[in-house]
Protein backbone atom coordinates (compact mmCIF):
# COMPACT_ATOMS: atom_id res chain seq x y z
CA UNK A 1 -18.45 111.61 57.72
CA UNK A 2 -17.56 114.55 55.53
CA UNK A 3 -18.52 117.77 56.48
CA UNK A 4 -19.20 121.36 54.53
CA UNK A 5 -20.56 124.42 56.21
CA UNK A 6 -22.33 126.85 54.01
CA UNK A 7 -22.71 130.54 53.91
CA UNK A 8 -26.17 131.25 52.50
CA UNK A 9 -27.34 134.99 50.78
CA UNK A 10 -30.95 133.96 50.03
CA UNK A 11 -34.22 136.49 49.49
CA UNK A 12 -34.67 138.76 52.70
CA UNK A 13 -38.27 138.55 52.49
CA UNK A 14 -38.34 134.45 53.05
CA UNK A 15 -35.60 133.87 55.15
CA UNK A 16 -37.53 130.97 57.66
CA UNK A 17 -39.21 129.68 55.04
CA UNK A 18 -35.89 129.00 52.80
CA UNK A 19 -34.43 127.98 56.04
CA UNK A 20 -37.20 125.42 56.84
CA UNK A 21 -36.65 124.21 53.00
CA UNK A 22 -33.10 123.57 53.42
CA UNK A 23 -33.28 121.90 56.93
CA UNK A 24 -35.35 119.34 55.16
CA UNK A 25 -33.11 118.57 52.22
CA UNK A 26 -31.21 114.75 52.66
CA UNK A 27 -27.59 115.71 53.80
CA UNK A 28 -28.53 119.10 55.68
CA UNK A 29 -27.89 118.40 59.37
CA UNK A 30 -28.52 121.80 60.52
CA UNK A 31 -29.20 125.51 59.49
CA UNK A 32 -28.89 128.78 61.20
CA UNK A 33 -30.44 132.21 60.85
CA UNK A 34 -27.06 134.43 61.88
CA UNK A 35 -26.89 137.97 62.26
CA UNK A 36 -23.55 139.76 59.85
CA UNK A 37 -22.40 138.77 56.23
CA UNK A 38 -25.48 136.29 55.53
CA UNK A 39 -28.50 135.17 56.15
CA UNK A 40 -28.43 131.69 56.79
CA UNK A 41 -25.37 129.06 57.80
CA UNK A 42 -25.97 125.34 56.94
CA UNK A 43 -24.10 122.38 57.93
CA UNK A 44 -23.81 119.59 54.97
CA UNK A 45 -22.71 116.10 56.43
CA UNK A 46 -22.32 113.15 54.11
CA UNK A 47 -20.85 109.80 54.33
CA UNK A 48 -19.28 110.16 50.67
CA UNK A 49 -16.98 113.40 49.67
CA UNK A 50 -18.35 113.39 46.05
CA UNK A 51 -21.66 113.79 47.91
CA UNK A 52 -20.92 117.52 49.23
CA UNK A 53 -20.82 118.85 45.49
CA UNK A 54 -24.61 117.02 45.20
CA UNK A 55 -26.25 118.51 48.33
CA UNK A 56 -24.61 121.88 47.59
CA UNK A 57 -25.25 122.40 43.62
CA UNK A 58 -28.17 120.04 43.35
CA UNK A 59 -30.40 121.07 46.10
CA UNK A 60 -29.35 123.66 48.12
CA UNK A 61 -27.78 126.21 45.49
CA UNK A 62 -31.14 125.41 43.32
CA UNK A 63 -33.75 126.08 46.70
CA UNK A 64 -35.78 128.65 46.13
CA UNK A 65 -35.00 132.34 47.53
CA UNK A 66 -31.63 131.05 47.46
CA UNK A 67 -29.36 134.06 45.88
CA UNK A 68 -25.71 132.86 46.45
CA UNK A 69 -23.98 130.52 48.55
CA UNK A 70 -20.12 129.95 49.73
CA UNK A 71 -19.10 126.48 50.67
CA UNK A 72 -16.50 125.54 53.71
CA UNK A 73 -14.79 122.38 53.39
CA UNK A 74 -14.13 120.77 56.52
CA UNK A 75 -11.20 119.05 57.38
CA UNK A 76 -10.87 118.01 60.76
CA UNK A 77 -13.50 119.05 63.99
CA UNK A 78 -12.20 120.36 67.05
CA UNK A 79 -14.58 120.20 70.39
CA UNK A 80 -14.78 120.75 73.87
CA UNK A 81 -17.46 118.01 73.97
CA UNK A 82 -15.46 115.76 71.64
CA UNK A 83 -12.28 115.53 73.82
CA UNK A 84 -14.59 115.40 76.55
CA UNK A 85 -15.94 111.75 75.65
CA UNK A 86 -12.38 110.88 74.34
CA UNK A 87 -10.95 111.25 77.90
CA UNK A 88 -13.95 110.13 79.97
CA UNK A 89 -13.21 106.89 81.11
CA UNK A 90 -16.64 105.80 82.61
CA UNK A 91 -16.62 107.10 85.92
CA UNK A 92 -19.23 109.47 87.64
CA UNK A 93 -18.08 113.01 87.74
CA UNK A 94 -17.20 113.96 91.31
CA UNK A 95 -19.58 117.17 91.57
């Protein structure tokens, strides 16, 4: 799975309602309202890398209300939950 998280300036006026249209686009997994230098975060995942460039300048950048967008490339994912499942070998915890 490749992965792009994407900084999102879109129209202040129609912030949820650009959100709600970019949570349903095909390859948005998730987007956040944030407080600081924008408005909106969305994570892209896609089984093909060529499919990032798609999502991004084919639906999202071309959503309406959307005013500019910066793209994060993902290489690798560190998480506490990850290395959590990778080390669990089956057994009930012993809280």
């Amino acid at each position: 799975m490749n992965t792009a998280i994407v900084h999102i300036d879109c129209a202040t006026d129609s912030i949820p309602e650009v959100a709600e249209a970019l949570a349903s686009l095909e390859g948005v997994s998730e987007v956040y309202s944030v407080a600081g230098g924008v408005d909106l975060i969305a994570i892209v995942r896609v089984p093909r890398f060529d499919d990032i460039a798609e999502v991004i300048a084919g639906k999202i950048s071309k959503t309406p209300g959307v005013i500019n967008s910066e793209t994060f490339v993902a290489f690798r994912a560190y998480s506490k939950h990850d290395l959590e499942d990778a080390f669990a070998i089956g057994l009930p915890d012993a809280d």
